[in-house]
PDB file of N, CA and C in Angstrom:
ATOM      1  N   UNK A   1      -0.305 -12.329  23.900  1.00  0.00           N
ATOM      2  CA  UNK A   1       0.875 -12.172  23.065  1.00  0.00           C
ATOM      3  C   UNK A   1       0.930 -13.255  21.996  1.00  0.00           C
ATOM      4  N   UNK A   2       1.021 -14.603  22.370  1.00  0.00           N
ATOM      5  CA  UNK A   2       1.155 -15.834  21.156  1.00  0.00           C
ATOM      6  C   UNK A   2      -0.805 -15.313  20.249  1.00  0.00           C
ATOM      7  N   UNK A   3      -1.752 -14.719  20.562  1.00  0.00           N
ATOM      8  CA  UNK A   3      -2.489 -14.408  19.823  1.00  0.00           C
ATOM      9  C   UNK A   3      -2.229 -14.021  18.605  1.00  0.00           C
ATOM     10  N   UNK A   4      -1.360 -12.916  18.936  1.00  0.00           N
ATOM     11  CA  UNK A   4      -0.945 -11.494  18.274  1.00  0.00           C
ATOM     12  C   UNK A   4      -0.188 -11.859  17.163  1.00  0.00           C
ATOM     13  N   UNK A   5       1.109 -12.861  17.528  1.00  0.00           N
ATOM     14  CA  UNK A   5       1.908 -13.380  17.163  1.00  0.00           C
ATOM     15  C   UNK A   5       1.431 -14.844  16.251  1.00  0.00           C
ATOM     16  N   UNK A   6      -0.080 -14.924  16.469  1.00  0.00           N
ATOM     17  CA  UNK A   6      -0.806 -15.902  15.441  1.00  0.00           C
ATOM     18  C   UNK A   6      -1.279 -15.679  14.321  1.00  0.00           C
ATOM     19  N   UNK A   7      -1.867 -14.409  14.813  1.00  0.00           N
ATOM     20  CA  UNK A   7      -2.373 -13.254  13.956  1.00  0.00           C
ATOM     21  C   UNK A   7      -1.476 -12.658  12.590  1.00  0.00           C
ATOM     22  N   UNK A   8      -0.548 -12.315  13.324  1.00  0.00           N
ATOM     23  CA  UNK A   8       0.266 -11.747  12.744  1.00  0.00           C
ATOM     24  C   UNK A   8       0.892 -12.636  11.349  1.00  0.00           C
ATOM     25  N   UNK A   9       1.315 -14.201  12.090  1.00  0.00           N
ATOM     26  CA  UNK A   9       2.147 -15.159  11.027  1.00  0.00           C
ATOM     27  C   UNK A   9       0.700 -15.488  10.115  1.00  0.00           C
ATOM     28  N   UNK A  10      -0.179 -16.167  10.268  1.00  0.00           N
ATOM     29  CA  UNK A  10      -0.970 -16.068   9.547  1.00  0.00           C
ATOM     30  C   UNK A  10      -1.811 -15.187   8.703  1.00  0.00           C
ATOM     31  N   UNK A  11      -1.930 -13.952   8.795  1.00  0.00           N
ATOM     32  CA  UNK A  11      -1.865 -12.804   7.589  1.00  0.00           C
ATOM     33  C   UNK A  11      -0.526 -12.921   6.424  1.00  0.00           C
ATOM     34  N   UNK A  12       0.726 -12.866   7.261  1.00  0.00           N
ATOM     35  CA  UNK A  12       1.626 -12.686   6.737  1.00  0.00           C
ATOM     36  C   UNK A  12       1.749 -14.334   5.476  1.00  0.00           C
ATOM     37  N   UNK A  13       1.093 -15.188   6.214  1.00  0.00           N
ATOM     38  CA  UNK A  13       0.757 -16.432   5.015  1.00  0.00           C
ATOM     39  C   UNK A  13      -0.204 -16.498   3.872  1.00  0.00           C
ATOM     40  N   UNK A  14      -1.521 -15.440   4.643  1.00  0.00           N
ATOM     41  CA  UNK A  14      -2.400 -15.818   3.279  1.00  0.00           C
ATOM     42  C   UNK A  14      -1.699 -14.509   2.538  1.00  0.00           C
ATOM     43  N   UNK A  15      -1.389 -13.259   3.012  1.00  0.00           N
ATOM     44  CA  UNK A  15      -0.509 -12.255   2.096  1.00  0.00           C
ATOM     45  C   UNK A  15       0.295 -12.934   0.867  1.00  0.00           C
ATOM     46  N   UNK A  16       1.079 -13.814   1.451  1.00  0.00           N
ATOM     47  CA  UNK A  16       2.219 -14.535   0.315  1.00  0.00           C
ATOM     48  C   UNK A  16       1.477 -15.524  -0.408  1.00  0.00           C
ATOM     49  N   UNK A  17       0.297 -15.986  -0.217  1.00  0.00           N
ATOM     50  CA  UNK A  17      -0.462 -16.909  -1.145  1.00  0.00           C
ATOM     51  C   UNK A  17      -1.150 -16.125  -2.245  1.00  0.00           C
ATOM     52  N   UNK A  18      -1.555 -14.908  -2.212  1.00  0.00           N
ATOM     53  CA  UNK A  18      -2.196 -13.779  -2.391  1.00  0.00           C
ATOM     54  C   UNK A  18      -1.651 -13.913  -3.668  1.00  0.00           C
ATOM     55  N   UNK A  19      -1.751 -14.331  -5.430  1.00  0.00           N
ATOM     56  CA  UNK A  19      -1.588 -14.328  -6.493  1.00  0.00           C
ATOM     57  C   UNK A  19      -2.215 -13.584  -7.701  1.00  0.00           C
ATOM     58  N   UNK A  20      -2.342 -13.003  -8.516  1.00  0.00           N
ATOM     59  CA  UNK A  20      -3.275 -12.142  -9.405  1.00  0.00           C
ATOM     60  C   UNK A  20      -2.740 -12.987 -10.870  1.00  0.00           C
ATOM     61  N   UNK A  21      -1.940 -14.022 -10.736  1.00  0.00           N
ATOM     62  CA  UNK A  21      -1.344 -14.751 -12.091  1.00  0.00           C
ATOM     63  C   UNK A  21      -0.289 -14.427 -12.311  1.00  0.00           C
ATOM     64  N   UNK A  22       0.308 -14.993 -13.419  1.00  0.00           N
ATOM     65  CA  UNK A  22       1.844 -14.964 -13.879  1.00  0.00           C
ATOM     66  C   UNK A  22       2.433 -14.042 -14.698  1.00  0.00           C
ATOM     67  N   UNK A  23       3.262 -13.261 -14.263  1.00  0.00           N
ATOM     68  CA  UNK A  23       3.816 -12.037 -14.105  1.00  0.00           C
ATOM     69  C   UNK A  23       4.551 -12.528 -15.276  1.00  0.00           C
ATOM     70  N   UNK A  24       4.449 -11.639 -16.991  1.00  0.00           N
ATOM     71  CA  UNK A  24       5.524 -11.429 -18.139  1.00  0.00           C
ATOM     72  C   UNK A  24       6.057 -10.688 -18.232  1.00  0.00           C
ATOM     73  N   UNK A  25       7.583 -10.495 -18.426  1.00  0.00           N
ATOM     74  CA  UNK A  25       8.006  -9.645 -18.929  1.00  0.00           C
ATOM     75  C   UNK A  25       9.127  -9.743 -19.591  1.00  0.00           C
ATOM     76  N   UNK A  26       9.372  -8.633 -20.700  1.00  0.00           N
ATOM     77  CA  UNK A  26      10.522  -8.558 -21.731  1.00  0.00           C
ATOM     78  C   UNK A  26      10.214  -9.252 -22.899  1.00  0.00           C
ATOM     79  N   UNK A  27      10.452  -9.757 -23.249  1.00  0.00           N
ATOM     80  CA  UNK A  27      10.331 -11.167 -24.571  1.00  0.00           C
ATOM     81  C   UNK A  27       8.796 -12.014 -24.194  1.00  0.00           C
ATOM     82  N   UNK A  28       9.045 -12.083 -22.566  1.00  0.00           N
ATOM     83  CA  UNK A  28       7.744 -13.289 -22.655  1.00  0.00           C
ATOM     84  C   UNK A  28       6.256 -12.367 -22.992  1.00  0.00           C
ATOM     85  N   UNK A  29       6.474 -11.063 -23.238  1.00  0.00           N
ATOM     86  CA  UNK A  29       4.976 -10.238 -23.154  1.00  0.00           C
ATOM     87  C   UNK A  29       4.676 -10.162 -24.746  1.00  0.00           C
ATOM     88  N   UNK A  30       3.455 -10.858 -25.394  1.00  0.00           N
ATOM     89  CA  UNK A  30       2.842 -10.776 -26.692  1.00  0.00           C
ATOM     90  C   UNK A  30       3.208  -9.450 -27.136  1.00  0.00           C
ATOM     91  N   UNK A  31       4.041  -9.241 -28.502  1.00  0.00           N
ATOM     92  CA  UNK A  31       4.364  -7.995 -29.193  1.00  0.00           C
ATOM     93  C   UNK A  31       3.070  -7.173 -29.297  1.00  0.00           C
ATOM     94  N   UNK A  32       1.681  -7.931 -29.635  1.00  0.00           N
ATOM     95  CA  UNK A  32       0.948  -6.774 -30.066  1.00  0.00           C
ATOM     96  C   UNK A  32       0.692  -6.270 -28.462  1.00  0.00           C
ATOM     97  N   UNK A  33       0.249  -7.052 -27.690  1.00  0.00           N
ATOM     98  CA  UNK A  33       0.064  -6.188 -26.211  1.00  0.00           C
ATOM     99  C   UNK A  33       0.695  -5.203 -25.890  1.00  0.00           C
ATOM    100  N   UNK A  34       2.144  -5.478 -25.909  1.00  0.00           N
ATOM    101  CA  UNK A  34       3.332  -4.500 -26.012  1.00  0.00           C
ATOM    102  C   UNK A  34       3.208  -3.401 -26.362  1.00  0.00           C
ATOM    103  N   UNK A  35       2.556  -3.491 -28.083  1.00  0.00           N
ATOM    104  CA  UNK A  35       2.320  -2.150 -28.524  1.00  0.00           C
ATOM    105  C   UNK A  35       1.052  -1.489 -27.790  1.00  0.00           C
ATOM    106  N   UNK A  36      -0.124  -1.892 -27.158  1.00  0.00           N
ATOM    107  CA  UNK A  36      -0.789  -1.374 -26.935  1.00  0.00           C
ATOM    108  C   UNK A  36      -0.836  -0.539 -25.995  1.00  0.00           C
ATOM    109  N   UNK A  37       0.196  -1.322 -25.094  1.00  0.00           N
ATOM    110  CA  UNK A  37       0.361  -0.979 -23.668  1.00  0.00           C
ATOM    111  C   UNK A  37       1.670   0.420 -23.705  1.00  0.00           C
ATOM    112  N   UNK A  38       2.002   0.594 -24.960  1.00  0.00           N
ATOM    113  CA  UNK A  38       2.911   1.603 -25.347  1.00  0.00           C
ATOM    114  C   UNK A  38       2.172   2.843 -25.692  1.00  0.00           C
ATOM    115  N   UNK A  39       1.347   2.647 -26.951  1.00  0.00           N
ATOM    116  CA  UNK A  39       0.282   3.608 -26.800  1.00  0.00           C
ATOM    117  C   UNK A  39      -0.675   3.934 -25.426  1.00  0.00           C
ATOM    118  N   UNK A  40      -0.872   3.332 -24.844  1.00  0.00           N
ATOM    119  CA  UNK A  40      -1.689   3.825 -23.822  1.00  0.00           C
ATOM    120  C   UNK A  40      -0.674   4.474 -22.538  1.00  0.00           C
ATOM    121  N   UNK A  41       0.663   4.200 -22.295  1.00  0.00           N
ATOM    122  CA  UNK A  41       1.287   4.888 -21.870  1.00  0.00           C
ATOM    123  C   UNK A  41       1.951   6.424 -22.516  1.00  0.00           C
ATOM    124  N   UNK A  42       2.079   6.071 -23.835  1.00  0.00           N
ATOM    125  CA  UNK A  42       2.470   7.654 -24.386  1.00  0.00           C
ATOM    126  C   UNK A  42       1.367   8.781 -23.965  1.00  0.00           C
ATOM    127  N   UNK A  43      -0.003   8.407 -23.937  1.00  0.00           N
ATOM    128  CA  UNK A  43      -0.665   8.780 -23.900  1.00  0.00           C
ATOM    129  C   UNK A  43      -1.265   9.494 -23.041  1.00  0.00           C
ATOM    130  N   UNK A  44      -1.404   8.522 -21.613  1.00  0.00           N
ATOM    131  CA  UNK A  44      -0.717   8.938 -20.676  1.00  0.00           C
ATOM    132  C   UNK A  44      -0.021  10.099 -19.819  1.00  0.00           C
ATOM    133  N   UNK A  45       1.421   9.784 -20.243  1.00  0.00           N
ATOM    134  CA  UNK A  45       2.181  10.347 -20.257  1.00  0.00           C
ATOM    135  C   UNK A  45       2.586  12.020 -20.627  1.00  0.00           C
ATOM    136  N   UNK A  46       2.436  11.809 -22.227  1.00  0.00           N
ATOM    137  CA  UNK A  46       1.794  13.364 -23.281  1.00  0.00           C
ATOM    138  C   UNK A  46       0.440  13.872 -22.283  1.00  0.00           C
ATOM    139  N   UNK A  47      -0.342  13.598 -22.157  1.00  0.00           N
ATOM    140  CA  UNK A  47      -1.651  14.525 -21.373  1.00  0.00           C
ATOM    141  C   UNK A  47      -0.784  14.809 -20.198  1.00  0.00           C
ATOM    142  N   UNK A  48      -0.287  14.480 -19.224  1.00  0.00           N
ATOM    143  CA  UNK A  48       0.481  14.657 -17.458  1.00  0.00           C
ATOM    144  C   UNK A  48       1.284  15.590 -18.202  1.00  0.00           C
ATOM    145  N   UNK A  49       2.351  15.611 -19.252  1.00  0.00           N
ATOM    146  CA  UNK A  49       3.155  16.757 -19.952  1.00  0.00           C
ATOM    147  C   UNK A  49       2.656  17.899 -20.115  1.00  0.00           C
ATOM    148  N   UNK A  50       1.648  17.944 -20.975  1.00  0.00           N
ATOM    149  CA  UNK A  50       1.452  18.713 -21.621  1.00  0.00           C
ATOM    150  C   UNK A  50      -0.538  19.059 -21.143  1.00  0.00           C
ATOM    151  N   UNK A  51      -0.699  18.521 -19.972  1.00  0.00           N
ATOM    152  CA  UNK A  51      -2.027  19.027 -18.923  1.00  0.00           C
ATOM    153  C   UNK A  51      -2.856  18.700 -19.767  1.00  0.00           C
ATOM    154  N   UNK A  52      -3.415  17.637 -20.457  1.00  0.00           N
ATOM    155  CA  UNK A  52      -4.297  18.010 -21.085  1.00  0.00           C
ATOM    156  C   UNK A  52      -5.203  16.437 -20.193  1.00  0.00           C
ATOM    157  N   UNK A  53      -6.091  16.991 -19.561  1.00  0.00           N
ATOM    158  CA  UNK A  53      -6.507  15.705 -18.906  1.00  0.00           C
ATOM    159  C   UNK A  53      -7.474  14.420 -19.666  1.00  0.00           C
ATOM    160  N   UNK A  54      -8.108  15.281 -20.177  1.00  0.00           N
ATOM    161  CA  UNK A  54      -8.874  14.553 -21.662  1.00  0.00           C
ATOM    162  C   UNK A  54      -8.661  13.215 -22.026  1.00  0.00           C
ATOM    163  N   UNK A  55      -6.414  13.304 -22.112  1.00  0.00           N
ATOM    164  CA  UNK A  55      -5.677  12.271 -22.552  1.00  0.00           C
ATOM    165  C   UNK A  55      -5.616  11.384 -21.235  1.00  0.00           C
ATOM    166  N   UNK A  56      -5.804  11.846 -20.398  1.00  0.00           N
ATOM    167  CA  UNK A  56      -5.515  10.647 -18.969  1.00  0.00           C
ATOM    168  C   UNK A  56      -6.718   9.582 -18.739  1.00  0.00           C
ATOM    169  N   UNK A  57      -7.893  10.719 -18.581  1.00  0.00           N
ATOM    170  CA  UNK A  57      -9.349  10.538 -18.621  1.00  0.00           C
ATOM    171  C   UNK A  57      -9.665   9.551 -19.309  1.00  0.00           C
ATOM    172  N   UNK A  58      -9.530   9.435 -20.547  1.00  0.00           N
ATOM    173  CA  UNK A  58      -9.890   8.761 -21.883  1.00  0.00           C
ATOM    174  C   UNK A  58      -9.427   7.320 -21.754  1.00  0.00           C
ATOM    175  N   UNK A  59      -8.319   7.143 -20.795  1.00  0.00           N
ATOM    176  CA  UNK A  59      -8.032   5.910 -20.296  1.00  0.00           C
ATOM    177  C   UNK A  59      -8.550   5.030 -18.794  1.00  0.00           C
ATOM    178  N   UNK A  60      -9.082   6.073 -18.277  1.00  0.00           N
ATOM    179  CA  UNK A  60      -9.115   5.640 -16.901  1.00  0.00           C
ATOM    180  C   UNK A  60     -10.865   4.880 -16.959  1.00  0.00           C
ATOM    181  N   UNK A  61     -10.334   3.663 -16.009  1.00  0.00           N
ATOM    182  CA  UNK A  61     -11.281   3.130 -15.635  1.00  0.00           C
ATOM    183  C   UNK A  61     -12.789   3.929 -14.770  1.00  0.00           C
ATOM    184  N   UNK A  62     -14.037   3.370 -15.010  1.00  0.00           N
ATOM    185  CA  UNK A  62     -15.294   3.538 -14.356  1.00  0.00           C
ATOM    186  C   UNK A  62     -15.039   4.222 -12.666  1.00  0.00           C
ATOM    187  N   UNK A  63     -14.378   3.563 -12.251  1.00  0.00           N
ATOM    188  CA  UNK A  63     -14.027   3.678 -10.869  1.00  0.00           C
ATOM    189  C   UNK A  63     -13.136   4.523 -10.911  1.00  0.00           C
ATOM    190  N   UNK A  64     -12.088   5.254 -11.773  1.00  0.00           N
ATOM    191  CA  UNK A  64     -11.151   6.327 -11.371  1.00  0.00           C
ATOM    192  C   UNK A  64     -11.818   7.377 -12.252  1.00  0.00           C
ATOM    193  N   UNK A  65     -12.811   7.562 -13.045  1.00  0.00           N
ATOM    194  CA  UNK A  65     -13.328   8.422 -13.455  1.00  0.00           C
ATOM    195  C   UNK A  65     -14.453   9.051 -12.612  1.00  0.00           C
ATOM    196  N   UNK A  66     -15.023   8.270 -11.371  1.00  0.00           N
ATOM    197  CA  UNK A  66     -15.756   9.097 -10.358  1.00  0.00           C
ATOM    198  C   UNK A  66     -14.949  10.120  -9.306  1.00  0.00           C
ATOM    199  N   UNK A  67     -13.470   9.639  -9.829  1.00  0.00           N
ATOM    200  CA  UNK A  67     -12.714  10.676  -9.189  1.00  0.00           C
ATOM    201  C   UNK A  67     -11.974  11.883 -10.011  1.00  0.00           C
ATOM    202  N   UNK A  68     -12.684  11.770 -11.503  1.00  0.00           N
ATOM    203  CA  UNK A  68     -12.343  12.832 -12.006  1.00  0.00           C
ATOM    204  C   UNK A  68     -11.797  14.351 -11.562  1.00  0.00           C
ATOM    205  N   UNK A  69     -12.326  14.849 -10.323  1.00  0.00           N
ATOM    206  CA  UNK A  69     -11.669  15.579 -10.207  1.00  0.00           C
ATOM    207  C   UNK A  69     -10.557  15.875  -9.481  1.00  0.00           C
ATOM    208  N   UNK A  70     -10.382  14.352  -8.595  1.00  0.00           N
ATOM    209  CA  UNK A  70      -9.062  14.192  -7.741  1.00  0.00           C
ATOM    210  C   UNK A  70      -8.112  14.169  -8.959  1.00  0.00           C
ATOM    211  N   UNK A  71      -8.154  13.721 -10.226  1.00  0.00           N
ATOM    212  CA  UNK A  71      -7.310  13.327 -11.114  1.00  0.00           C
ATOM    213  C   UNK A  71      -6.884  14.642 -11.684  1.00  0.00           C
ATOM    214  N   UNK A  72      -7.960  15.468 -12.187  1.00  0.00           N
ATOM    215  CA  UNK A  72      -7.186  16.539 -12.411  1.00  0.00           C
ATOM    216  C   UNK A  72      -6.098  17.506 -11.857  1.00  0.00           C
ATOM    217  N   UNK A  73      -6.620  17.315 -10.241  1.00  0.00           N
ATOM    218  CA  UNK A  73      -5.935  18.324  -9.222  1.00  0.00           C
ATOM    219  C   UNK A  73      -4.979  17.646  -9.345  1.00  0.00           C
ATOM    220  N   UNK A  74      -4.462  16.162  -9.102  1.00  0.00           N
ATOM    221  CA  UNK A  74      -3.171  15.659  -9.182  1.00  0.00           C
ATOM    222  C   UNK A  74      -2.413  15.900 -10.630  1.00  0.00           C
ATOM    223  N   UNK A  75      -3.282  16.135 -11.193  1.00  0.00           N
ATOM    224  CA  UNK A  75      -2.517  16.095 -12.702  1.00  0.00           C
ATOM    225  C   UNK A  75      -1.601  17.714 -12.801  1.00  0.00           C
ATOM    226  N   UNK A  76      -2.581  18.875 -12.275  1.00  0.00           N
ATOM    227  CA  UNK A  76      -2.216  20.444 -12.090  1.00  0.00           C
ATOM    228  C   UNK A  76      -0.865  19.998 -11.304  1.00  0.00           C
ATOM    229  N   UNK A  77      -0.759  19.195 -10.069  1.00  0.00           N
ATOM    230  CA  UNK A  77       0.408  19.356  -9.436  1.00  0.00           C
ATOM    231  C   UNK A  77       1.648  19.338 -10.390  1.00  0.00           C
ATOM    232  N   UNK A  78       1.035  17.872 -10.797  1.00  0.00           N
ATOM    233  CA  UNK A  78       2.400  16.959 -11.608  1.00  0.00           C
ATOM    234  C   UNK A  78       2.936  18.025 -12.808  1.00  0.00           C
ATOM    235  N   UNK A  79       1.847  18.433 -13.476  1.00  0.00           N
ATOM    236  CA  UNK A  79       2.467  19.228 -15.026  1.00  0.00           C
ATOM    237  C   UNK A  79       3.256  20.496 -14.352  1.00  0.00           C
ATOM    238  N   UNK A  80       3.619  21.252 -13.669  1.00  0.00           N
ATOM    239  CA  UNK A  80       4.403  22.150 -13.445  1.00  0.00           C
ATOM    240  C   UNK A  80       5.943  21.149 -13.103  1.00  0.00           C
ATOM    241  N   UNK A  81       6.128  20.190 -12.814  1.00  0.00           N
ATOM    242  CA  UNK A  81       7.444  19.405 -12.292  1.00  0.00           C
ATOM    243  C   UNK A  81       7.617  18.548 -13.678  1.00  0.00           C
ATOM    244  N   UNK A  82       7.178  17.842 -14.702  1.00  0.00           N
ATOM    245  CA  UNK A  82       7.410  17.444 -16.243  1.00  0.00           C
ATOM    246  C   UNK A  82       7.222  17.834 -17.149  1.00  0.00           C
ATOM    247  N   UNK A  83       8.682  17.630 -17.197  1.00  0.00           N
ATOM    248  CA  UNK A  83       9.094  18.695 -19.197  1.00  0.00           C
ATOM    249  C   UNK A  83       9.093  17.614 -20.015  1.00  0.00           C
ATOM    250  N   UNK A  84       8.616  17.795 -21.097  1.00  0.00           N
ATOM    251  CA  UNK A  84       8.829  17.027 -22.259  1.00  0.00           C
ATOM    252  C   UNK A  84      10.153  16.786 -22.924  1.00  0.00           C
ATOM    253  N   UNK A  85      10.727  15.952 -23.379  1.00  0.00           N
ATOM    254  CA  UNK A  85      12.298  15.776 -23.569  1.00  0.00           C
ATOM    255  C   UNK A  85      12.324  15.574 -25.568  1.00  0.00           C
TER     256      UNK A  85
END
């Protein structure tokens, strides 16, 4: 039991040490990033709308493009449930 319970607190420590860097947002995020990260979400976004996977694709990393076709099937789900506003 105190194993388990060693186990346990110590995951739960290196978990919370566990950092990827310093988190911006609002004002503190560089305007041009901002914009980029705007375009690449419209973009996004418009392809999941309007099914066109091309637009999702065109963004996705090496590693989510070997799942090209999990992406599409998820994409078929999603475009019948989002309307364009």
């Amino acid at each position: 039991m105190k194993i388990k319970i060693l186990i346990i607190s110590l995951l739960t420590i290196i978990m919370s040490a566990c950092t990827l860097g310093e988190t911006k947002k609002d004002d503190r995020i560089d305007p041009q990033i901002k914009r980029q990260i705007h375009i690449l979400n419209k973009q996004i976004v418009d392809g999941l709308v309007k099914n066109k996977p091309e637009n999702v694709l065109r963004v996705c990393s090496d590693n989510l493009l070997k799942k090209k076709s999990d992406i599409k099937v998820l994409m078929q789900l999603l475009t019948g449930n989002l309307k364009e506003h």
